[in-house]
N, C-alpha and C. Protein backbone atom coordinates (compact mmCIF):
# COMPACT_ATOMS: atom_id res chain seq x y z
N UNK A 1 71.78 150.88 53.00
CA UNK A 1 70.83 151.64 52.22
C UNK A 1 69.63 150.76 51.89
N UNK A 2 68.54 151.22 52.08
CA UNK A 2 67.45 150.92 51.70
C UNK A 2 66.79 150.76 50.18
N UNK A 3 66.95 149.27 49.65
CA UNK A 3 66.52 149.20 48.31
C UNK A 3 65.46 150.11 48.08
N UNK A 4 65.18 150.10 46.81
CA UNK A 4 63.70 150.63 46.31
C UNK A 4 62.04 149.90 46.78
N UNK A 5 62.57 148.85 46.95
CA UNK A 5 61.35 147.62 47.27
C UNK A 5 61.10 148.27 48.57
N UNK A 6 62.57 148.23 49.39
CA UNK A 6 62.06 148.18 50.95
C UNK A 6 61.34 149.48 51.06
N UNK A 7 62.33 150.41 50.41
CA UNK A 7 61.58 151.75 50.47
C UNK A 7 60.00 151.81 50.49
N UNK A 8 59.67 151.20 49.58
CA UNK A 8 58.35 151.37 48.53
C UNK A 8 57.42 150.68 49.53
N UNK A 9 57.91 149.66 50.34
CA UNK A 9 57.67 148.54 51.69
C UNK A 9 56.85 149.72 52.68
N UNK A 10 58.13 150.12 53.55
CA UNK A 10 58.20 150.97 54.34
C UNK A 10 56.92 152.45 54.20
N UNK A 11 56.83 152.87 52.31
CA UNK A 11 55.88 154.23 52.32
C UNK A 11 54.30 153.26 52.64
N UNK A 12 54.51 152.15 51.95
CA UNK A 12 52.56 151.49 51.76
C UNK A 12 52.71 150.94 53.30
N UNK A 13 53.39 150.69 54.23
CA UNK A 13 53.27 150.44 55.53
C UNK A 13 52.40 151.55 56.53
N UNK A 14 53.67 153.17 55.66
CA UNK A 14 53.09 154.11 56.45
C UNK A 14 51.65 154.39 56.22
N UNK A 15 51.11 154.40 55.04
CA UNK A 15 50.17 155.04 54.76
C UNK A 15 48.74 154.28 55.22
N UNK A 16 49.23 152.61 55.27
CA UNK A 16 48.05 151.45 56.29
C UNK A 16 48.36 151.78 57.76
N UNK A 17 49.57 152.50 58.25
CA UNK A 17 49.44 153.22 59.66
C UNK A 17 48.26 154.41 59.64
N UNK A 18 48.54 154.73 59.07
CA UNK A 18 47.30 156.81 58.80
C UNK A 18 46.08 155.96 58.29
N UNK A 19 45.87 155.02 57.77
CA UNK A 19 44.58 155.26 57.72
C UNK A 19 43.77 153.82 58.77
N UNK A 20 44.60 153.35 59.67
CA UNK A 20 44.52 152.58 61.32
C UNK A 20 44.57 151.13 60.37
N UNK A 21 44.41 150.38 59.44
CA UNK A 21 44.63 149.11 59.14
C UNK A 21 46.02 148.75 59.41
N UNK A 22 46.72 149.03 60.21
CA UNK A 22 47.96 147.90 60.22
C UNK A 22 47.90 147.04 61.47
N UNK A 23 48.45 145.66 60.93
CA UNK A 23 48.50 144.90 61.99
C UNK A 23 49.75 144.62 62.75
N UNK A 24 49.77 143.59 63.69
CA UNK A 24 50.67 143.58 65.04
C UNK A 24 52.09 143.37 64.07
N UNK A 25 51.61 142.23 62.84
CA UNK A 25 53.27 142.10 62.22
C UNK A 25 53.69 143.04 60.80
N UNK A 26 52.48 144.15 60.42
CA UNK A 26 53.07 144.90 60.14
C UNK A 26 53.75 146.14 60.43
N UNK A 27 53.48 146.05 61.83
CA UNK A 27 53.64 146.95 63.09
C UNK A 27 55.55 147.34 62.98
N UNK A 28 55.47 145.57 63.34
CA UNK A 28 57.07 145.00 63.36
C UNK A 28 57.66 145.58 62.62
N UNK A 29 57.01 145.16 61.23
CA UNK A 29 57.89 145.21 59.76
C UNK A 29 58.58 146.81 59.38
N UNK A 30 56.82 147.36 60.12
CA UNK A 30 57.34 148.89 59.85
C UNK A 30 58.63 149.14 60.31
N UNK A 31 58.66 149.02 61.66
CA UNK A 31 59.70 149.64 62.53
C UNK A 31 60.84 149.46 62.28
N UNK A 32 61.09 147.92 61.74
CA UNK A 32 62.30 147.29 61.33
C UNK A 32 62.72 148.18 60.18
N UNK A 33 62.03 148.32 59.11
CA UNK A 33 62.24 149.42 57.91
C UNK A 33 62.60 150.31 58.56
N UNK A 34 62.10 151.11 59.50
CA UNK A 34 62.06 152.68 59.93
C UNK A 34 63.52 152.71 60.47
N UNK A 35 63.90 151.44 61.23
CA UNK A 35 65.19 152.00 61.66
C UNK A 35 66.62 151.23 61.32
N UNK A 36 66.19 150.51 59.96
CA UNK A 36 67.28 150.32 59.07
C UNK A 36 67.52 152.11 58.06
N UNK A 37 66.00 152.71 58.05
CA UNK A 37 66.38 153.97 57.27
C UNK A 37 67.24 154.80 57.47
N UNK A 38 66.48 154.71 59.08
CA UNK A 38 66.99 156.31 60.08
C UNK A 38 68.44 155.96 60.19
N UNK A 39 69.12 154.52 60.30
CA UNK A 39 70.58 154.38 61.00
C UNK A 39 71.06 154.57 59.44
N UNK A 40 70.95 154.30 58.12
CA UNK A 40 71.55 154.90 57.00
C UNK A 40 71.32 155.94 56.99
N UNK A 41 70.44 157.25 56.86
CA UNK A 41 70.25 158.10 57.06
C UNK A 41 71.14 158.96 57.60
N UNK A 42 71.25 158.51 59.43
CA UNK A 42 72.47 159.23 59.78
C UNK A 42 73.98 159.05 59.54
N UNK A 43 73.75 157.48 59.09
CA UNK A 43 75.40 157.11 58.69
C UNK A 43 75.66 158.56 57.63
N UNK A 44 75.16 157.99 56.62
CA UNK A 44 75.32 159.32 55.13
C UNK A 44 75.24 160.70 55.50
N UNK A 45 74.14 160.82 56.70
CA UNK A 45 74.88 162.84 57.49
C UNK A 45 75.88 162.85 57.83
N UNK A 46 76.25 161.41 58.82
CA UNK A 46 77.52 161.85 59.53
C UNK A 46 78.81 162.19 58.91
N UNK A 47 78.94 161.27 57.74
CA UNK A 47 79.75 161.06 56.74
C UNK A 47 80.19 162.38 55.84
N UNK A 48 79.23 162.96 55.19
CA UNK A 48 78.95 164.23 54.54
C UNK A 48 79.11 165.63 55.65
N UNK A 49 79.23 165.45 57.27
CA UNK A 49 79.75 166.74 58.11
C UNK A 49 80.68 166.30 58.02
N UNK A 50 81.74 164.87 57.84
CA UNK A 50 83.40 164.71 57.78
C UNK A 50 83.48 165.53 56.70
N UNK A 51 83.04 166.23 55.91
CA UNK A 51 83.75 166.49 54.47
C UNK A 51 83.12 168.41 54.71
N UNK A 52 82.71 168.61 56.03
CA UNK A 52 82.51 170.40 55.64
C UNK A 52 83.16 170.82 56.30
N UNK A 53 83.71 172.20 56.05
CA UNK A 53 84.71 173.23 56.70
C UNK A 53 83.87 174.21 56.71
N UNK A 54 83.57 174.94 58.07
CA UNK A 54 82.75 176.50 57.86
C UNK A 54 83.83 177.53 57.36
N UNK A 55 83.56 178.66 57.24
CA UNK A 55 84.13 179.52 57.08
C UNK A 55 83.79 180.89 56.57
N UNK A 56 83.73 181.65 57.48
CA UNK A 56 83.33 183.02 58.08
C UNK A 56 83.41 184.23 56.26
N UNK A 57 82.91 184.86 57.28
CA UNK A 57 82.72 186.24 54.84
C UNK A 57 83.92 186.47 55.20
N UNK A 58 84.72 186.53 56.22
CA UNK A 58 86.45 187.09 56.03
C UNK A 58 87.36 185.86 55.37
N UNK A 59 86.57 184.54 54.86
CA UNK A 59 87.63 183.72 54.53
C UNK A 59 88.45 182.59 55.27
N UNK A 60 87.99 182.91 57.03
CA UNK A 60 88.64 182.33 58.10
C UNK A 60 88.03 181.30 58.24
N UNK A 61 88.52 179.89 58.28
CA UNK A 61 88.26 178.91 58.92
C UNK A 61 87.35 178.52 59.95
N UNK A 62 86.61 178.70 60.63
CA UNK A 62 85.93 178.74 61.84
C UNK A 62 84.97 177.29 62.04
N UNK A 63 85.61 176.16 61.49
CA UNK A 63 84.92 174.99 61.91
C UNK A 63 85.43 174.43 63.04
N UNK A 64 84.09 174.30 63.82
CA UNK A 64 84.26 173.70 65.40
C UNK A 64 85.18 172.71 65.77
N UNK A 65 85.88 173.02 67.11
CA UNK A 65 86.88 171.85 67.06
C UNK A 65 86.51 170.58 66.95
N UNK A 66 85.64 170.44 67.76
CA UNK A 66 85.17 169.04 67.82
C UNK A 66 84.54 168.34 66.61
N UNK A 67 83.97 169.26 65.49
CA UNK A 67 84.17 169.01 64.05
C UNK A 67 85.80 168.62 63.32
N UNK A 68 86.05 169.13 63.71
CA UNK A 68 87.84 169.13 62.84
C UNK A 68 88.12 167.81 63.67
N UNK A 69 88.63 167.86 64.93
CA UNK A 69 88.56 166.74 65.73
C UNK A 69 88.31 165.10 65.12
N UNK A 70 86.68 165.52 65.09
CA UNK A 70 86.34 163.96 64.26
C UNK A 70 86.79 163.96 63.06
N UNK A 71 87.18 164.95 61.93
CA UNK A 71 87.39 164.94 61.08
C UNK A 71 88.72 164.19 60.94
N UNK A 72 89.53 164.55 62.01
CA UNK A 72 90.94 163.75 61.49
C UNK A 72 91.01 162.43 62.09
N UNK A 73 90.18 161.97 63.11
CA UNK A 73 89.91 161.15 63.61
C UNK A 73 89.48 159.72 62.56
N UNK A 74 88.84 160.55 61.57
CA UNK A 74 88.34 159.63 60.91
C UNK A 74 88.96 159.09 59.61
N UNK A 75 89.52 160.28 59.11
CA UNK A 75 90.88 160.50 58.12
C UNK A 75 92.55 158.96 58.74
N UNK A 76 92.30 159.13 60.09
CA UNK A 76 93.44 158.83 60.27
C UNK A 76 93.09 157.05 60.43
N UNK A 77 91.55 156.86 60.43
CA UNK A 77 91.03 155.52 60.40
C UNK A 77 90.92 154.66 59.20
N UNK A 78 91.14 155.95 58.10
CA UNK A 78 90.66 155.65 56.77
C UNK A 78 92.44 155.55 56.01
N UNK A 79 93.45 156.00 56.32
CA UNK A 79 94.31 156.14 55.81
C UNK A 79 95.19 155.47 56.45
């Protein structure tokens, strides 16, 4: 997870991108931020679809196998 600093890093990076002042090593810096975000980001989605079940207005179960699948997959890594 991305402190508050880096965060705060990462928005005044973007905003010297939009208005063309950034340079070659804040170029870097950005990107490095951008994809420490994006890979927490999806860690914490992926994490949070282990924990949903669909289920239809009749009450029925109807989460995809390959949802359920990883779901126990991951259950059985954790336990």
């Amino acid at each position: 997870m991305l402190s508050k600093k880096e965060l705060a890093r990462l928005n005044e990076l973007s905003r010297l991108a939009k208005a063309g002042t950034l340079t070659e090593a804040q170029t870097k810096e950005r990107q490095a931020l951008r994809e420490s975000y994006l890979a927490t980001f999806r860690q914490s989605f992926k994490d949070h679809l282990h924990t949903v079940k669909v289920v239809d207005e009749t009450g029925q179960d109807v989460t995809p196998q390959k949802l359920k699948d990883e779901q126990a997959k991951k259950h059985r890594t954790e336990g």
